[in-house]
Protein backbone atom coordinates (compact mmCIF):
# COMPACT_ATOMS: atom_id res chain seq x y z
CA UNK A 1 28.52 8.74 3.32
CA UNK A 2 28.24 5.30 4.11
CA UNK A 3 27.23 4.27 7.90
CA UNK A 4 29.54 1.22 9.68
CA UNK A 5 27.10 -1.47 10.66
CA UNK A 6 27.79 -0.73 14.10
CA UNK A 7 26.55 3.11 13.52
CA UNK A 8 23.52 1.99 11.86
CA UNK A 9 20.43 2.27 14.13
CA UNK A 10 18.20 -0.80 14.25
CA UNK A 11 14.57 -0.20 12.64
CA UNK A 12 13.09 -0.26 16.34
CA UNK A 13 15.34 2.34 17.98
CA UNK A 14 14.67 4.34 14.95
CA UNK A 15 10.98 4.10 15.49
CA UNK A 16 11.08 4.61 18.92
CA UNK A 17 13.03 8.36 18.23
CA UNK A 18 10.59 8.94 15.39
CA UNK A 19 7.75 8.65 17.67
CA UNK A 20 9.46 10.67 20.60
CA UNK A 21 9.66 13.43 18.35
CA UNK A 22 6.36 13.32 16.89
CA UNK A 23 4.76 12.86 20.36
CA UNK A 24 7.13 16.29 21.47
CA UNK A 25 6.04 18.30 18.66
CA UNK A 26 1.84 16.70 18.65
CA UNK A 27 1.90 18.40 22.12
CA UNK A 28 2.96 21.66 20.36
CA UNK A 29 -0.55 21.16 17.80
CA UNK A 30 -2.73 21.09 21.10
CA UNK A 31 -5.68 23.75 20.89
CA UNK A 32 -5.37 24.03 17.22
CA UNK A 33 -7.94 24.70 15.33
CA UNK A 34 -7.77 24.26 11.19
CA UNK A 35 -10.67 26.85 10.72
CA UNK A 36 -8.93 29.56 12.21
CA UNK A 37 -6.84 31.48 10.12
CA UNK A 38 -3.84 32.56 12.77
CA UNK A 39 -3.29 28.86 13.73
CA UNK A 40 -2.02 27.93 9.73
CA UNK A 41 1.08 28.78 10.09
CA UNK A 42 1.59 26.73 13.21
CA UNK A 43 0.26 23.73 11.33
CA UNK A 44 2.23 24.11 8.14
CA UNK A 45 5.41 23.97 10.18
CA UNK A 46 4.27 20.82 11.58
CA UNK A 47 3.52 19.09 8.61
CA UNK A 48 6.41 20.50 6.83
CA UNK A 49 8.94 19.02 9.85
CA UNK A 50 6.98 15.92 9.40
CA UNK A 51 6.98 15.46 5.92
CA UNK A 52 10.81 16.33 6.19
CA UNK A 53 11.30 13.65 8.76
CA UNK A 54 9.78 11.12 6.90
CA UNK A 55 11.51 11.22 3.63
CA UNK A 56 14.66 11.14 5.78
CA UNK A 57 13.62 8.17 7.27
CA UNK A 58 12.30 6.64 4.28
CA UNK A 59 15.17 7.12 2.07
CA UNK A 60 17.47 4.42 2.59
CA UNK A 61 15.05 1.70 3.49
CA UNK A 62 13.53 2.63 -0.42
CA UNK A 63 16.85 2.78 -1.49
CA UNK A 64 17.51 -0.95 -0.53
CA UNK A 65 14.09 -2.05 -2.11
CA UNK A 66 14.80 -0.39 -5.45
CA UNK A 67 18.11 -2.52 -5.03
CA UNK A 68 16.23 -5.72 -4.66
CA UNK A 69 13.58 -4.91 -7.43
């Protein structure tokens, strides 16, 4: 589904969320330690939101490049 113009957000507002949220769930990684065995799990939810959130945000802005190329 296509987004109006108008719906579209601009490259800095999406930023701006993108950081919010990755500030918001940094604060959750706090006294984390990668050499301790019961704090994995707690880190591979964070990098697997992450790596979620960033294809999402990366898809259409690749999809327009591929266009151009």
């Amino acid at each position: 589904m296509k987004k109006k113009p108008s719906e579209e957000k601009s490259p800095v507002a999406f930023w701006e969320e993108f950081l919010k949220v990755m500030n918001l769930k940094r604060r959750k990684m706090e006294n984390v330690n990668c050499l301790n065995k019961e704090d994995w799990n707690r880190m591979i939810d964070f990098m697997v939101y992450g790596v979620i959130r960033m294809e999402k945000a990366f898809r259409e802005p690749l999809a327009r490049v591929k266009l151009k190329l």
